[in-house]
PDB file of N, CA and C in Angstrom:
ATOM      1  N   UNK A   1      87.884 131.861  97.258  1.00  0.00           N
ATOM      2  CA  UNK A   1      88.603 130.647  96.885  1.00  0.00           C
ATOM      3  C   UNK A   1      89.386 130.164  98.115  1.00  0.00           C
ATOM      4  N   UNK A   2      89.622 128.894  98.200  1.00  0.00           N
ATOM      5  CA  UNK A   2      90.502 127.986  99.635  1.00  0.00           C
ATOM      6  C   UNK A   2      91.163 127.971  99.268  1.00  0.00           C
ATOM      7  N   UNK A   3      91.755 127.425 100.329  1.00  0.00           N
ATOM      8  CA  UNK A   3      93.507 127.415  99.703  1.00  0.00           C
ATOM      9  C   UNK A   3      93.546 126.038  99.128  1.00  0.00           C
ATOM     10  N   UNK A   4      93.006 124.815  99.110  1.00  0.00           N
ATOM     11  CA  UNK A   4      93.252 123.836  98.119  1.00  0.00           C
ATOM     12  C   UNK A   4      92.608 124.376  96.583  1.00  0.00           C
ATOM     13  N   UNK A   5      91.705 125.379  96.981  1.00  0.00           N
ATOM     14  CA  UNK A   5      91.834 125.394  95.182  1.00  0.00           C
ATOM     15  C   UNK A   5      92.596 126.111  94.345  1.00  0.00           C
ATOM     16  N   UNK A   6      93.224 127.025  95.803  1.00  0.00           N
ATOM     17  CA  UNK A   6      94.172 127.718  95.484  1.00  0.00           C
ATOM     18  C   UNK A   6      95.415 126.756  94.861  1.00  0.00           C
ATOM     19  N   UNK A   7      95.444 125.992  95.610  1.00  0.00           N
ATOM     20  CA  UNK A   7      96.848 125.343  94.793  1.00  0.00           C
ATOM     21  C   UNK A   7      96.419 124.331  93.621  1.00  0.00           C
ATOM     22  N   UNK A   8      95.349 123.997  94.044  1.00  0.00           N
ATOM     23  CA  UNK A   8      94.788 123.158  92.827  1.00  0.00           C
ATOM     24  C   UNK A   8      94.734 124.202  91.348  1.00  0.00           C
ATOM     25  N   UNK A   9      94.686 125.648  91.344  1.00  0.00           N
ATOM     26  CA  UNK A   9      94.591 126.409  90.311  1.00  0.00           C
ATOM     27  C   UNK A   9      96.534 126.695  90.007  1.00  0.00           C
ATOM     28  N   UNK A  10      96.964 127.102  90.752  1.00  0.00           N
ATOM     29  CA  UNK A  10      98.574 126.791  89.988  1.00  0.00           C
ATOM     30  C   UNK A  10      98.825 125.826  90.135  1.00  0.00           C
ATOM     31  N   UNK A  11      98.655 124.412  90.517  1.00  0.00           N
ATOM     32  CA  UNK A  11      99.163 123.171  89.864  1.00  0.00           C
ATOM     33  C   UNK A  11      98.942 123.422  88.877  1.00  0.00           C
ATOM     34  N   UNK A  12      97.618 123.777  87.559  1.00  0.00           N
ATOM     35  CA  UNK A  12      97.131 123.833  86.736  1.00  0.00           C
ATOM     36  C   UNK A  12      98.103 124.028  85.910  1.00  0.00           C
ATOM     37  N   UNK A  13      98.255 125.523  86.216  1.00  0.00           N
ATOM     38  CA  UNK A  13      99.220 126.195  85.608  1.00  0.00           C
ATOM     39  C   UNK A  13     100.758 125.912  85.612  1.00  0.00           C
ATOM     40  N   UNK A  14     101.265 125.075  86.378  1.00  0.00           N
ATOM     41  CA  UNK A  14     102.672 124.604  86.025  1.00  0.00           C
ATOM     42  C   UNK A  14     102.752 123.081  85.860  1.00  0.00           C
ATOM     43  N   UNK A  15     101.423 122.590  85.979  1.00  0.00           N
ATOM     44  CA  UNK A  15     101.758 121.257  86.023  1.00  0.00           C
ATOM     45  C   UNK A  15     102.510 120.329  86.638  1.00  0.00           C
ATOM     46  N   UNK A  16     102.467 120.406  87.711  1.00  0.00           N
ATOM     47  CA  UNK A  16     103.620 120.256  89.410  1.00  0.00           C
ATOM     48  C   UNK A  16     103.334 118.615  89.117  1.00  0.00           C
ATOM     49  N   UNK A  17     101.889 118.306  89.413  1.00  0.00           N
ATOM     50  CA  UNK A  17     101.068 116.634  89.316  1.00  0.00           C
ATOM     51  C   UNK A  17     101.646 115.825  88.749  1.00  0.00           C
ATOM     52  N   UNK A  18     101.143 116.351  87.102  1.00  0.00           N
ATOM     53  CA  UNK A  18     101.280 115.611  86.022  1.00  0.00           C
ATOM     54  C   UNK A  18     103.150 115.368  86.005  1.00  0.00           C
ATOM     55  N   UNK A  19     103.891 116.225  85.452  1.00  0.00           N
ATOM     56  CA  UNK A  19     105.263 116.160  85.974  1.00  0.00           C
ATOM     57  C   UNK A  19     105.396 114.712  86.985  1.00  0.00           C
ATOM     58  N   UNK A  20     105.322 115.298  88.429  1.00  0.00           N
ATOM     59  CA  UNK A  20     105.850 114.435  88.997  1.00  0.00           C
ATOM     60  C   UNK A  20     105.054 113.131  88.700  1.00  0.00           C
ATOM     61  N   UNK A  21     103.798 113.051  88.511  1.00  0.00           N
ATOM     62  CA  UNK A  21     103.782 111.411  88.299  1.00  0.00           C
ATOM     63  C   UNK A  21     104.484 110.727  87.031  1.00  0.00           C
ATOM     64  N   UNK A  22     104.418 111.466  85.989  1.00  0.00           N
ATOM     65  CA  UNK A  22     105.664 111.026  85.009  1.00  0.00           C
ATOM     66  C   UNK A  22     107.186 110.641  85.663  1.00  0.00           C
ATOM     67  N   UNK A  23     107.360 111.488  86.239  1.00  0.00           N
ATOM     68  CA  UNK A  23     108.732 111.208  86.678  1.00  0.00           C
ATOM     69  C   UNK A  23     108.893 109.746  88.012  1.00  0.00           C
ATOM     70  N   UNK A  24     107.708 110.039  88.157  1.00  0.00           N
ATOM     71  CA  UNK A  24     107.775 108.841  89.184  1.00  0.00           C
ATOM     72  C   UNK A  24     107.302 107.355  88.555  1.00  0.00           C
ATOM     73  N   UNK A  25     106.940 107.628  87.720  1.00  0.00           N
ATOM     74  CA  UNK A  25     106.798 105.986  87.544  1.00  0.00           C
ATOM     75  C   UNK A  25     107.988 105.208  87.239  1.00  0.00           C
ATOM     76  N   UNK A  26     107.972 103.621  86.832  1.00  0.00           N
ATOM     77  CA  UNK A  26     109.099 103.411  86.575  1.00  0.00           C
ATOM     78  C   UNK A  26     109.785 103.481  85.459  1.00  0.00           C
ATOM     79  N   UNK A  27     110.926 104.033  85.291  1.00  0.00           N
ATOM     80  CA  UNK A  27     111.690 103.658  84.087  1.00  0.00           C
ATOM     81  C   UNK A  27     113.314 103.054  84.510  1.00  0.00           C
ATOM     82  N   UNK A  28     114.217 103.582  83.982  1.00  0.00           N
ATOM     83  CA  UNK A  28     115.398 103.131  84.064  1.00  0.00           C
ATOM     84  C   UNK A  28     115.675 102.715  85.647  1.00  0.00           C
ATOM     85  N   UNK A  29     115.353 103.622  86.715  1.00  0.00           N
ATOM     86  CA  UNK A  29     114.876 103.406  87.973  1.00  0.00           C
ATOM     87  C   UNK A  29     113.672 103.309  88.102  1.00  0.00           C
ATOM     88  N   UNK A  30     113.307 101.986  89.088  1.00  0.00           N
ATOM     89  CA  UNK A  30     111.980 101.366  89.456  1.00  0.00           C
ATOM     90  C   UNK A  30     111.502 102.766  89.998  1.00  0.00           C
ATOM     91  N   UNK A  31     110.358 102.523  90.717  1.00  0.00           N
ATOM     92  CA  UNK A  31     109.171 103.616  91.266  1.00  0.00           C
ATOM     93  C   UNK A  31     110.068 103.289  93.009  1.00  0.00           C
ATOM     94  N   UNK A  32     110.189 102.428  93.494  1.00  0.00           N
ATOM     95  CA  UNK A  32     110.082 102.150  94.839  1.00  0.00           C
ATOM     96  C   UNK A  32     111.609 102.599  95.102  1.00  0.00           C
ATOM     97  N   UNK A  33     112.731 102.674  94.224  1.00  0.00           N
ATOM     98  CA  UNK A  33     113.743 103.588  94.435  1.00  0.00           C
ATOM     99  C   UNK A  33     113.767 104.813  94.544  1.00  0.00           C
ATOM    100  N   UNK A  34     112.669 105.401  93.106  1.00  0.00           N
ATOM    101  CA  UNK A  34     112.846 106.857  93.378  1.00  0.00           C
ATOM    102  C   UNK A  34     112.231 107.535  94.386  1.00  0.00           C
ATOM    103  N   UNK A  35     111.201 106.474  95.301  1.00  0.00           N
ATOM    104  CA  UNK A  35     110.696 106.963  96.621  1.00  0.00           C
ATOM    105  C   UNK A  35     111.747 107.181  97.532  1.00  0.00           C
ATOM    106  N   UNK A  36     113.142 106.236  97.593  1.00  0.00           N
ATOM    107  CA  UNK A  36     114.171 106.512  98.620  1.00  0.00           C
ATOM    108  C   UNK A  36     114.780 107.734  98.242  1.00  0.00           C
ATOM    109  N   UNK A  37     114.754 108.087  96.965  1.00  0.00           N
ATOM    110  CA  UNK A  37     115.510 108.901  96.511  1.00  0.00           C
ATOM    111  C   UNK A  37     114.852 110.428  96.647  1.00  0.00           C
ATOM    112  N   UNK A  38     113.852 110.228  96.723  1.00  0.00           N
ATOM    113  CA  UNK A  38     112.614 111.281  97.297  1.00  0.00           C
ATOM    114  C   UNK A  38     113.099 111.795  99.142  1.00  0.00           C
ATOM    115  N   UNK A  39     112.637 110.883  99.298  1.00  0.00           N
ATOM    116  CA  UNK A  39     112.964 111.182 100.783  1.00  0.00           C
ATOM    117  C   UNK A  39     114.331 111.464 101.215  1.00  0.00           C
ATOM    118  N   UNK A  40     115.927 110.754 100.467  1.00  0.00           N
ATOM    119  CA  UNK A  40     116.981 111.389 100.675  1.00  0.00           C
ATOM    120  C   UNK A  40     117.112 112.526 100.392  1.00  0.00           C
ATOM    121  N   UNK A  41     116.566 113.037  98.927  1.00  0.00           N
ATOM    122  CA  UNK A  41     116.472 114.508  98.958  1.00  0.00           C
ATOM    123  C   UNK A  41     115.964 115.533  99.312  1.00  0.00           C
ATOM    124  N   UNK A  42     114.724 115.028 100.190  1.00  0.00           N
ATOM    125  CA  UNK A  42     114.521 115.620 101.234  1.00  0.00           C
ATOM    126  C   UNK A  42     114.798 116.322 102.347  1.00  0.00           C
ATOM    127  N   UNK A  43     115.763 115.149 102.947  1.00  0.00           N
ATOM    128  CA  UNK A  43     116.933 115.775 103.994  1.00  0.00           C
ATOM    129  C   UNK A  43     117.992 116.117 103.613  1.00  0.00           C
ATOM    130  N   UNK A  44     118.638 115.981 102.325  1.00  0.00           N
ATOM    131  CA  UNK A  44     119.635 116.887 101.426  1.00  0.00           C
ATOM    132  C   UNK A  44     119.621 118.127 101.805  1.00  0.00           C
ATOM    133  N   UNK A  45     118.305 118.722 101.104  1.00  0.00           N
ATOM    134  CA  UNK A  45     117.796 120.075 100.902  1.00  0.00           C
ATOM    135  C   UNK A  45     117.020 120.683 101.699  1.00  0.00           C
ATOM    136  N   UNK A  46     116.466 119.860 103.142  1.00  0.00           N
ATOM    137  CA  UNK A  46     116.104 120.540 104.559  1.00  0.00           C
ATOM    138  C   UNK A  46     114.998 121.054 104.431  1.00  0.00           C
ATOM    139  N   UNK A  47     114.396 119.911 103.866  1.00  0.00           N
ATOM    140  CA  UNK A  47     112.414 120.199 103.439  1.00  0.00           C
ATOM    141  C   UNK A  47     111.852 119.537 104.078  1.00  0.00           C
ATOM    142  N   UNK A  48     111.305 120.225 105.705  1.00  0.00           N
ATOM    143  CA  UNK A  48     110.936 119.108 106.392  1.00  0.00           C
ATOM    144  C   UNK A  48     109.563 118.238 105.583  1.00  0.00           C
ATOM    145  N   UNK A  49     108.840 119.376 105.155  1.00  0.00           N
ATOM    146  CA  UNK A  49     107.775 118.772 104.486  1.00  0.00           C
ATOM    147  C   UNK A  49     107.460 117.876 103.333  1.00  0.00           C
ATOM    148  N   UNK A  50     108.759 118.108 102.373  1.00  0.00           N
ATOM    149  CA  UNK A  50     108.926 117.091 101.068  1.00  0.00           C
ATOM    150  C   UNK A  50     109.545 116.193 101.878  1.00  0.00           C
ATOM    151  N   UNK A  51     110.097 115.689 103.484  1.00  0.00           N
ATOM    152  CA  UNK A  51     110.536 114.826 103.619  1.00  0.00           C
ATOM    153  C   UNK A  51     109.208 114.059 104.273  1.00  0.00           C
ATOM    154  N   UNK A  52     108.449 114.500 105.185  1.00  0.00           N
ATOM    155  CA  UNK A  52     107.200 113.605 105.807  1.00  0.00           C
ATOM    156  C   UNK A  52     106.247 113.443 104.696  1.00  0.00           C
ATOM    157  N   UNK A  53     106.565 114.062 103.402  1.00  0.00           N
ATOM    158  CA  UNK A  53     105.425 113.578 102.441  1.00  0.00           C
ATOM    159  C   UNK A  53     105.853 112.138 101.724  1.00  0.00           C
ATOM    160  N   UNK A  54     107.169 112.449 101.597  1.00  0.00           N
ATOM    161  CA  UNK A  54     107.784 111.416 100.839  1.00  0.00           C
ATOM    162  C   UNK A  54     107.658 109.727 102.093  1.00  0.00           C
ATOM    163  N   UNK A  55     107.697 110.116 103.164  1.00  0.00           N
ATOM    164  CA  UNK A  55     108.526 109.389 103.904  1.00  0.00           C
ATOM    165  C   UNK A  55     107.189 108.573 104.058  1.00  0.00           C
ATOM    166  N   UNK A  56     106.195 109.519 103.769  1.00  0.00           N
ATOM    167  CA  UNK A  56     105.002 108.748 103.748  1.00  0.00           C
ATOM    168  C   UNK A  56     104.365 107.990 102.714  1.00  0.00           C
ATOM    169  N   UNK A  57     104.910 108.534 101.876  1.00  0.00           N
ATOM    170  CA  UNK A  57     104.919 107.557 100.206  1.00  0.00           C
ATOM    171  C   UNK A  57     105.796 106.405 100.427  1.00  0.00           C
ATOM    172  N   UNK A  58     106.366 106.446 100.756  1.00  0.00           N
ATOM    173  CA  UNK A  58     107.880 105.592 101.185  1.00  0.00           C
ATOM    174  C   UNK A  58     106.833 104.090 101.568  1.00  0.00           C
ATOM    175  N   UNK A  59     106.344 104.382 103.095  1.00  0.00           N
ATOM    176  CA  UNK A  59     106.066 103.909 103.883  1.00  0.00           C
ATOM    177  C   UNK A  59     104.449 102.959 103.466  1.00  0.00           C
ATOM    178  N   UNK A  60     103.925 103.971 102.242  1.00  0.00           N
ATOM    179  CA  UNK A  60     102.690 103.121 101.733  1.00  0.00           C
ATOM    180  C   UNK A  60     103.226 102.555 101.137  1.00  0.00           C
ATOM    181  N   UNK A  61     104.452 102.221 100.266  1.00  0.00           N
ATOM    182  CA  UNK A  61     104.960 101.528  99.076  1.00  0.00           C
ATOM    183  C   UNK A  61     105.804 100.125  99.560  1.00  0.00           C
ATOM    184  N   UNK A  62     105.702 100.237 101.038  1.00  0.00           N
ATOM    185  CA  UNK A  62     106.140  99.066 101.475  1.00  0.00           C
ATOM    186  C   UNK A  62     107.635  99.068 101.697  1.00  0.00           C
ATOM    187  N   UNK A  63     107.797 100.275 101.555  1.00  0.00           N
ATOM    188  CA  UNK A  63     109.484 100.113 102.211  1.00  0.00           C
ATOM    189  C   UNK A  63     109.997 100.807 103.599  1.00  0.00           C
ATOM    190  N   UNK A  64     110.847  99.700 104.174  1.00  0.00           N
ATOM    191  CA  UNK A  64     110.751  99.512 105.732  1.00  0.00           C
ATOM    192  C   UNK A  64     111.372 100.551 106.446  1.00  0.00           C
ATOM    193  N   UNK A  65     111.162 100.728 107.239  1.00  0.00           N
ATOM    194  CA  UNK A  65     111.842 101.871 108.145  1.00  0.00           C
ATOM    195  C   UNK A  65     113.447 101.783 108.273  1.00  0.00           C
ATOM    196  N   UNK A  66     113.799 100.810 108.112  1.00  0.00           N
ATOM    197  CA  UNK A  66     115.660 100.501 107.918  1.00  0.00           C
ATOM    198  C   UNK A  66     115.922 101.132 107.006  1.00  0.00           C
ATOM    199  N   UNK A  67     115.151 100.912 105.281  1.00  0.00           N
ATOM    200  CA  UNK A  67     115.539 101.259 104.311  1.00  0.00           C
ATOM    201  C   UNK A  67     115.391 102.774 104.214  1.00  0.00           C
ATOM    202  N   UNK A  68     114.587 103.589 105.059  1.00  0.00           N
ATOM    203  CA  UNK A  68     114.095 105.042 105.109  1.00  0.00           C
ATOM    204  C   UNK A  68     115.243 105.340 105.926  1.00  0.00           C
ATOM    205  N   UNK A  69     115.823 104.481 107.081  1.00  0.00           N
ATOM    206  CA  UNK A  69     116.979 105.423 107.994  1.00  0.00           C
ATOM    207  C   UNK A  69     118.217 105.289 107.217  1.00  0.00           C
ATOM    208  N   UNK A  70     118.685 104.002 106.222  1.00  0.00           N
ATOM    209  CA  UNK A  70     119.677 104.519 105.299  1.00  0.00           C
ATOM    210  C   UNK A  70     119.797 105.479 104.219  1.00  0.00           C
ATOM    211  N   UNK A  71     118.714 105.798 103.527  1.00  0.00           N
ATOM    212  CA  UNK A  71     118.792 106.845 102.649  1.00  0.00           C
ATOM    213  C   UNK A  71     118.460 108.111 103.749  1.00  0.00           C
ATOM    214  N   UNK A  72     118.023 108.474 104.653  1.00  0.00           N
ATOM    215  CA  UNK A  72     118.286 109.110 105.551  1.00  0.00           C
ATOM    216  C   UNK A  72     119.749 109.658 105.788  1.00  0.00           C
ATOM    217  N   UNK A  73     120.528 108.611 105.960  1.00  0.00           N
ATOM    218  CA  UNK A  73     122.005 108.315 106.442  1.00  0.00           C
ATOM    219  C   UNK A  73     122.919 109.088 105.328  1.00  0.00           C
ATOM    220  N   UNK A  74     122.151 108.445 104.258  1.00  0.00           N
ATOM    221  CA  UNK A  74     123.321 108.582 103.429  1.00  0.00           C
ATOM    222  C   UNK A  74     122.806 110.395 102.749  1.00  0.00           C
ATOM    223  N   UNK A  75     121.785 111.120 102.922  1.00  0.00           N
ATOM    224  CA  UNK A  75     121.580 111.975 102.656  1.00  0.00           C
ATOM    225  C   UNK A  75     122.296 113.289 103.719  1.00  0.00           C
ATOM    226  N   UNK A  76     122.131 112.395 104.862  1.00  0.00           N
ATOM    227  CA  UNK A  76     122.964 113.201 106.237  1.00  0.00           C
ATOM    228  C   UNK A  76     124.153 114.030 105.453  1.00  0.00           C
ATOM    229  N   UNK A  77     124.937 112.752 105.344  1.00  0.00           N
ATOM    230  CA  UNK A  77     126.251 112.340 104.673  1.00  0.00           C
ATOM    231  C   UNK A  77     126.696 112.909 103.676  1.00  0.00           C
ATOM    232  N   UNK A  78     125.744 113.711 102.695  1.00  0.00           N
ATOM    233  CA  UNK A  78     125.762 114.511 101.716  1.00  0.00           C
ATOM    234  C   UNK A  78     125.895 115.953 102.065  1.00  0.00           C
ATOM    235  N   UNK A  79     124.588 115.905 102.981  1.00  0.00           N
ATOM    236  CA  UNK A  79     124.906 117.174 103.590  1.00  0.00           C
ATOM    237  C   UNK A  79     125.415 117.799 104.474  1.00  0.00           C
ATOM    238  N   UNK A  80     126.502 116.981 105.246  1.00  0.00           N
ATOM    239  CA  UNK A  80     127.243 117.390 105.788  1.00  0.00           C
ATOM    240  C   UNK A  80     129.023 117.452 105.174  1.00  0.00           C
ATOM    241  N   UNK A  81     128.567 117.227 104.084  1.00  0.00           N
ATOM    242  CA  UNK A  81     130.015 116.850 103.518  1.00  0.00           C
ATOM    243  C   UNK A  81     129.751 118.084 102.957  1.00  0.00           C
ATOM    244  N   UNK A  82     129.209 118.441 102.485  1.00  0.00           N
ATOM    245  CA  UNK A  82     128.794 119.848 101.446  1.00  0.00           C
ATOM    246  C   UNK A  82     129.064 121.036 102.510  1.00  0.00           C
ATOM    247  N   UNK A  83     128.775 120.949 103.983  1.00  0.00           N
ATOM    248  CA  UNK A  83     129.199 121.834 105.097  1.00  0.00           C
ATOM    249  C   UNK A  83     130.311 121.965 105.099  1.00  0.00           C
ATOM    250  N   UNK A  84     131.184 120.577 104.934  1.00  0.00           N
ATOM    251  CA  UNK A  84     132.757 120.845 105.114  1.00  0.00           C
ATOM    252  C   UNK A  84     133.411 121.292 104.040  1.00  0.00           C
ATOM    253  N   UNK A  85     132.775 121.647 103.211  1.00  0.00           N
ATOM    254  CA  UNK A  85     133.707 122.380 102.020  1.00  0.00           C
ATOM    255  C   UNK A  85     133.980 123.855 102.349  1.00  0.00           C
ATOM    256  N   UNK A  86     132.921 124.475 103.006  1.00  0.00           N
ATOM    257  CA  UNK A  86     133.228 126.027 103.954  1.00  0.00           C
ATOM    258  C   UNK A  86     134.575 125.675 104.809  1.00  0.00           C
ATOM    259  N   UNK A  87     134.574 124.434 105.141  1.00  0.00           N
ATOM    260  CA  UNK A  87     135.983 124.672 106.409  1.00  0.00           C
ATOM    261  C   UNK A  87     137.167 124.551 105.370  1.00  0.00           C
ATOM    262  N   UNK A  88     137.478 124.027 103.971  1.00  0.00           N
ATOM    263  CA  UNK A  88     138.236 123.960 103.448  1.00  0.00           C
ATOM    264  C   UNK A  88     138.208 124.714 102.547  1.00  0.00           C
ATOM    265  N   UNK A  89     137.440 125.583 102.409  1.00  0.00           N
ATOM    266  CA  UNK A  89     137.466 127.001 101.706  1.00  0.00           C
ATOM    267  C   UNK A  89     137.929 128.034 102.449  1.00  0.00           C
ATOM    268  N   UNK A  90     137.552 127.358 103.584  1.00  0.00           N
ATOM    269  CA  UNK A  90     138.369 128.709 105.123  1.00  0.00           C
ATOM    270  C   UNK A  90     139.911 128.713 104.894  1.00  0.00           C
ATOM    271  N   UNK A  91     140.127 127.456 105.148  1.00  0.00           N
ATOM    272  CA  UNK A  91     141.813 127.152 105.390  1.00  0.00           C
ATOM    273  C   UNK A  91     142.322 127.211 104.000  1.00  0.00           C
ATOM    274  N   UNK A  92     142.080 127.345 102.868  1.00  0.00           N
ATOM    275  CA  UNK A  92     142.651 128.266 101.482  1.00  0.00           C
ATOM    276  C   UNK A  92     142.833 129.288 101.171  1.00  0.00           C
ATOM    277  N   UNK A  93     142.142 130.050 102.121  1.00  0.00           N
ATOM    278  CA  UNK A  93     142.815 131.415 101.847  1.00  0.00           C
ATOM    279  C   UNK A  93     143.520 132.244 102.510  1.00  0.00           C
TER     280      UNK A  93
END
């Protein structure tokens, strides 16, 4: 067995696909948001790879490279704020 059928056989089994295309279509949030929101959480959580996958979904869906470096920005911004809670957990005790 390869390794795509390898993963093609536990997608099966957890249903990774189906999931995310449910979740991605649109509902309360459009589809072309939760692509920014894809790719910010990407660099949130320091996935280089959920970020060039997304960034590439991003990028077929027609949204511009400005709009990819602000949710970029603002994901930075998350995660570096989440760093500074160690320095103010330092200076509390």
């Amino acid at each position: 067995m390869n390794n795509q059928e390898r993963i093609d056989e536990i997608d099966r089994k957890i249903g990774f696909s189906s999931m995310k295309k449910t979740i991605m279509e649109d509902g309360a949030i459009d589809r072309r948001t939760k692509k920014l929101l894809a790719v910010a959480s990407a660099v949130a959580v320091g996935c280089d790879t959920c970020f060039l996958t997304n960034k590439k979904f991003a990028k077929e869906a027609g949204i511009s490279d400005e709009e990819i470096d602000e949710a970029i920005l603002v994901a930075a911004l998350i995660r570096m704020g989440s760093g500074l809670n160690y320095t103010w957990k330092n200076i509390e005790e």
